[in-house]
C-alpha atoms as a PDB file:
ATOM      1  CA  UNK A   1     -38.037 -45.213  35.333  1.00  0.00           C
ATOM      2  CA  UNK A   2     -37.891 -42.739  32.428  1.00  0.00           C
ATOM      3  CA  UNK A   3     -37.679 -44.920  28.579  1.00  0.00           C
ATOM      4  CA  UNK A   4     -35.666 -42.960  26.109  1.00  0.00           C
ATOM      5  CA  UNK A   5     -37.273 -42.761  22.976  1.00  0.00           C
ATOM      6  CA  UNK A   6     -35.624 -41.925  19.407  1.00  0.00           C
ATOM      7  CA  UNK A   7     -37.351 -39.000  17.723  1.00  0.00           C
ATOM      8  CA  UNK A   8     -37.720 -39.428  14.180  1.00  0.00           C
ATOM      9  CA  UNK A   9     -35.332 -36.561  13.001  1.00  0.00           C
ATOM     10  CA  UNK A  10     -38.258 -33.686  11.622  1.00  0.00           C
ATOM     11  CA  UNK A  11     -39.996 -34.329  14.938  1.00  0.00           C
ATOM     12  CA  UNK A  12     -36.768 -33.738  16.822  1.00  0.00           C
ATOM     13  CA  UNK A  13     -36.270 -30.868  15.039  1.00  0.00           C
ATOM     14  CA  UNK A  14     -40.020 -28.986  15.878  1.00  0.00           C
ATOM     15  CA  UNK A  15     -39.398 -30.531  20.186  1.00  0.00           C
ATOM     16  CA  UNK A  16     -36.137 -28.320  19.676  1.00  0.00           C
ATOM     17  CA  UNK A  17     -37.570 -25.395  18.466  1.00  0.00           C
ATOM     18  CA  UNK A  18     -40.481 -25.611  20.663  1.00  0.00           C
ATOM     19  CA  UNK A  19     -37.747 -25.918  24.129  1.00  0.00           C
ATOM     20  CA  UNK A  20     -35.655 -23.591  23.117  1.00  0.00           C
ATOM     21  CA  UNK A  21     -38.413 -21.146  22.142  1.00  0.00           C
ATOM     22  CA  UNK A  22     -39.629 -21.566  25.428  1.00  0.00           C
ATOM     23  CA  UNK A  23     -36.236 -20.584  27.062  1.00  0.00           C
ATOM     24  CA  UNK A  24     -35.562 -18.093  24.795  1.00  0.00           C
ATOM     25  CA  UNK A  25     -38.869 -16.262  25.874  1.00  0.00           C
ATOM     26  CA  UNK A  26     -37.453 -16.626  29.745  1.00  0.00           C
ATOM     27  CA  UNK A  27     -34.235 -15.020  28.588  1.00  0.00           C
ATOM     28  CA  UNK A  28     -36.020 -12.266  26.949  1.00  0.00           C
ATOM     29  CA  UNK A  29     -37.974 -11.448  29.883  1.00  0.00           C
ATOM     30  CA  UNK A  30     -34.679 -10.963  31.968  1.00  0.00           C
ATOM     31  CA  UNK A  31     -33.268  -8.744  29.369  1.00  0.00           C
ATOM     32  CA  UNK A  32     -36.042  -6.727  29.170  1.00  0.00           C
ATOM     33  CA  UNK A  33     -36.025  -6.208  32.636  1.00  0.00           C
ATOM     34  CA  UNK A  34     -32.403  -5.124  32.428  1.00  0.00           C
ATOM     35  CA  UNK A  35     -33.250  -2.875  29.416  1.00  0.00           C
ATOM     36  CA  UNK A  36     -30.834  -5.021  26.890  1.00  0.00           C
ATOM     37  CA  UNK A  37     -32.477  -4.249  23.635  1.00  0.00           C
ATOM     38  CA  UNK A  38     -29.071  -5.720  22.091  1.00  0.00           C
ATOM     39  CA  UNK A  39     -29.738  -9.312  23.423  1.00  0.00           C
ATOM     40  CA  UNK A  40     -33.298  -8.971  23.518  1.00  0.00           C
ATOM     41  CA  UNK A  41     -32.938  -8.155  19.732  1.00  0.00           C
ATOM     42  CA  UNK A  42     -30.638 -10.986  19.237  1.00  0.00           C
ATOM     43  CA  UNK A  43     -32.993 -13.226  20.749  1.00  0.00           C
ATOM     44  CA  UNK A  44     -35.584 -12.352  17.948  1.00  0.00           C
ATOM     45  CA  UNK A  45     -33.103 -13.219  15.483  1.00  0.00           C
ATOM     46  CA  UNK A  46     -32.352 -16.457  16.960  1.00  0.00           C
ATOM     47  CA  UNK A  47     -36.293 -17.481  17.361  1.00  0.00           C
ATOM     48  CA  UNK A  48     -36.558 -16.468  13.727  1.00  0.00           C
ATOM     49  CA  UNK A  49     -33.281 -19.065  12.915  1.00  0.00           C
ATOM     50  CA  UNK A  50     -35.361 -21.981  14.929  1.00  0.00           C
ATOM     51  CA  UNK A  51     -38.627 -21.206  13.053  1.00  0.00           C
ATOM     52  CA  UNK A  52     -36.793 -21.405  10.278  1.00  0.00           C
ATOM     53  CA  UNK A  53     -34.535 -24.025  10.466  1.00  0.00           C
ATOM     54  CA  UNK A  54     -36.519 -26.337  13.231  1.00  0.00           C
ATOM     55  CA  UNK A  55     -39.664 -25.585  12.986  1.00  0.00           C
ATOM     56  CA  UNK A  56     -39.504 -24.850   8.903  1.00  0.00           C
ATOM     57  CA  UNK A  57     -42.168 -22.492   8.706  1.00  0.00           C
ATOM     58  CA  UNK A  58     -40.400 -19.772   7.021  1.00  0.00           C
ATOM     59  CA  UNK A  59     -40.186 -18.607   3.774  1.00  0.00           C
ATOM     60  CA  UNK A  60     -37.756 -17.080   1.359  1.00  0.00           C
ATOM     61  CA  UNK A  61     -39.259 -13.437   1.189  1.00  0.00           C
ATOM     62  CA  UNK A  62     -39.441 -13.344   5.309  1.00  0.00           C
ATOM     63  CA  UNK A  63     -35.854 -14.574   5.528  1.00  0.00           C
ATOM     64  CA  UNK A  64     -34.570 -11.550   3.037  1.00  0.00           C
ATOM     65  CA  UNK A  65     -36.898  -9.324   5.500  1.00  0.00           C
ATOM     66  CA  UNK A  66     -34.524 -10.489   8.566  1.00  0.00           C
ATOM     67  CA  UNK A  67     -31.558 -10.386   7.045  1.00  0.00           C
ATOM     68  CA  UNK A  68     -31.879  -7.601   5.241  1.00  0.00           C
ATOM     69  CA  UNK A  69     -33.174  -5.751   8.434  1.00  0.00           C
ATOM     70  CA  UNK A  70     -30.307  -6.725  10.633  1.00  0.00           C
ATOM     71  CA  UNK A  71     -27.580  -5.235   8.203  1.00  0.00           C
ATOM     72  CA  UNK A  72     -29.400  -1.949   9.266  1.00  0.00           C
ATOM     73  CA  UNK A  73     -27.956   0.664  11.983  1.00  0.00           C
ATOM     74  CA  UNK A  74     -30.137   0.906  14.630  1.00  0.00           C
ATOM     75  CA  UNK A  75     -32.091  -2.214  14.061  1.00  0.00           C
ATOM     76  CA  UNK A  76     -31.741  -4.335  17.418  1.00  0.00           C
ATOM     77  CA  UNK A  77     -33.392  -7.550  15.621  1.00  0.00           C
ATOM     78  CA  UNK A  78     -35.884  -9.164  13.402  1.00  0.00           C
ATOM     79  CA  UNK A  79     -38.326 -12.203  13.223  1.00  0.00           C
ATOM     80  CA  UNK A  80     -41.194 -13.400  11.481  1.00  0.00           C
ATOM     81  CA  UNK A  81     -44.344 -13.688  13.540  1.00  0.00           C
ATOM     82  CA  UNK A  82     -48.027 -15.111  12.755  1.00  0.00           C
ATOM     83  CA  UNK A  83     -47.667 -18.558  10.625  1.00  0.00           C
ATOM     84  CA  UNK A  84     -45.033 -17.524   8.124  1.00  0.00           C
ATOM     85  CA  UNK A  85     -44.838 -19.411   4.898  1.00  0.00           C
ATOM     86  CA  UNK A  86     -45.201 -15.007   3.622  1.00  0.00           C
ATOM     87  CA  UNK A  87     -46.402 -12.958   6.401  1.00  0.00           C
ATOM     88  CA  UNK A  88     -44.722 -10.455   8.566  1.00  0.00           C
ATOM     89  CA  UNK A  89     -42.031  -9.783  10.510  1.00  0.00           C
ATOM     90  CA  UNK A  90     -41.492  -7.735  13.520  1.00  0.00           C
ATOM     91  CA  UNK A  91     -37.919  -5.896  13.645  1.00  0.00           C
ATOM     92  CA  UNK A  92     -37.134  -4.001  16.857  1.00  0.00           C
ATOM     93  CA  UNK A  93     -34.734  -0.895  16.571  1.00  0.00           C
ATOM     94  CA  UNK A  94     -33.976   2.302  17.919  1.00  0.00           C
ATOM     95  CA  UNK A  95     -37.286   4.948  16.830  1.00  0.00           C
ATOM     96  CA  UNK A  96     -34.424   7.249  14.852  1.00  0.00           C
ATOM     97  CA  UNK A  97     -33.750   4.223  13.063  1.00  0.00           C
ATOM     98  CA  UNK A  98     -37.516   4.076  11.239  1.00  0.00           C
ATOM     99  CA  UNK A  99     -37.307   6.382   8.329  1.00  0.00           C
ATOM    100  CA  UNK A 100     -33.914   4.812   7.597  1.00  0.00           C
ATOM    101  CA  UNK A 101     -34.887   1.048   7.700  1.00  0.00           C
ATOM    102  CA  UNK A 102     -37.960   1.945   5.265  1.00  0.00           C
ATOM    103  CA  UNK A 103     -35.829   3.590   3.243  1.00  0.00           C
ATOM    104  CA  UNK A 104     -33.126   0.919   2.392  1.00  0.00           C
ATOM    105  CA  UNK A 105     -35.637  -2.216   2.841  1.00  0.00           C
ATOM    106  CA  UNK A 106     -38.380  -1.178   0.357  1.00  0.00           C
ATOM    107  CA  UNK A 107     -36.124  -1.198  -2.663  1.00  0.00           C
ATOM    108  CA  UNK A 108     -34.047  -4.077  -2.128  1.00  0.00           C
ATOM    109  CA  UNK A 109     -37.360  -6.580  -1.126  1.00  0.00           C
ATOM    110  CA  UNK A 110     -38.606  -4.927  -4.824  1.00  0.00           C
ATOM    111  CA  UNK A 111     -35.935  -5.422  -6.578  1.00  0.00           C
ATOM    112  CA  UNK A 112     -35.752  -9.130  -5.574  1.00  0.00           C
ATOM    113  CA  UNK A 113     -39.107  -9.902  -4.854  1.00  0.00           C
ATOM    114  CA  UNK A 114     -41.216  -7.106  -7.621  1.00  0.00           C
ATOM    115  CA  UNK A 115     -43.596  -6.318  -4.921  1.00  0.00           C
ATOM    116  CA  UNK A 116     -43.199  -3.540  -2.320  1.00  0.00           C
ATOM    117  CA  UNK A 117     -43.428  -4.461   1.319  1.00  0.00           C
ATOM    118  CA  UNK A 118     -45.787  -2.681   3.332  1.00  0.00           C
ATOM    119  CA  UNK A 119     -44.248  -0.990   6.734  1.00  0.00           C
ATOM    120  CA  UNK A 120     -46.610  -0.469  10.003  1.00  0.00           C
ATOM    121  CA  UNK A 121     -44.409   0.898  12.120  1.00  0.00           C
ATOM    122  CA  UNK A 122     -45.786  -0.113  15.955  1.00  0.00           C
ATOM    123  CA  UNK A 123     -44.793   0.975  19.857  1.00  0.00           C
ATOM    124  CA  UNK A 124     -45.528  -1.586  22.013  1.00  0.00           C
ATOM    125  CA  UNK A 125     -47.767  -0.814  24.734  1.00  0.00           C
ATOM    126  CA  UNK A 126     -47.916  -1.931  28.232  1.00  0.00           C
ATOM    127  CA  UNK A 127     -49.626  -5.129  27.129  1.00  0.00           C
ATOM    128  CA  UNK A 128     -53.228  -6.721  28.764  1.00  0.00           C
ATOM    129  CA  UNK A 129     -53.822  -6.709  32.219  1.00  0.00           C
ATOM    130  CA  UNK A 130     -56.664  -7.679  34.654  1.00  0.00           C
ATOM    131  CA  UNK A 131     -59.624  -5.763  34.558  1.00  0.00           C
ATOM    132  CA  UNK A 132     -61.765  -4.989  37.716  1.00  0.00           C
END
């Protein structure tokens, strides 16, 4: 017989984020397979809200970065990656979308932040795979 135990509440919080990250990795397998960049974009934004909120590893100048990048046409989603607490993020969008998300996120991230982001723009690739 399973024992129910009470989390203590910050504990409860990083379990959440750590199921749900795992589930929303699951759901964004199935819509990449269907090709849904707009839900596989939301589900970036939503695993940055958990890191943030759950798992508390964010930071102000990341969560400008995905909200900031999210008010942008043609940007699918955004989310910090690596340990946060400054860091990156990693915004998905459309590749016409580039030249117009550098342009409107440099200035504003300067203005508040008097430091100028720097912008690696990335395709992904068709990942690792067995060799041999």
């Amino acid at each position: 017989m399973l024992r129910q135990v009470e989390l203590p509440p910050a504990v409860a919080k990083r379990a959440r984020h750590v199921v749900s990250e795992d589930d929303r990795v699951e759901q964004y397998v199935d819509a990449a397979k269907r090709g849904d960049v707009q839900r596989m974009g939301q589900l970036f934004v939503d695993s940055h809200r958990s890191l943030q909120h759950d798992y508390e590893v964010s930071c102000e100048e990341l969560d400008f970065l995905v909200d900031q990048a999210v008010a942008i046409d043609g940007v699918f989603g955004a989310r910090m990656t690596g340990g946060g607490f400054g860091g990156c993020t990693v915004n998905m969008m459309r590749p016409d979308a580039v030249d117009r998300f550098r342009a409107q996120i440099v200035p504003v991230y300067e203005e508040r932040f008097h430091a100028t982001p720097q912008i690696y723009p990335v395709r992904p690739s068709a990942g690792a795979g067995e060799v041999g």
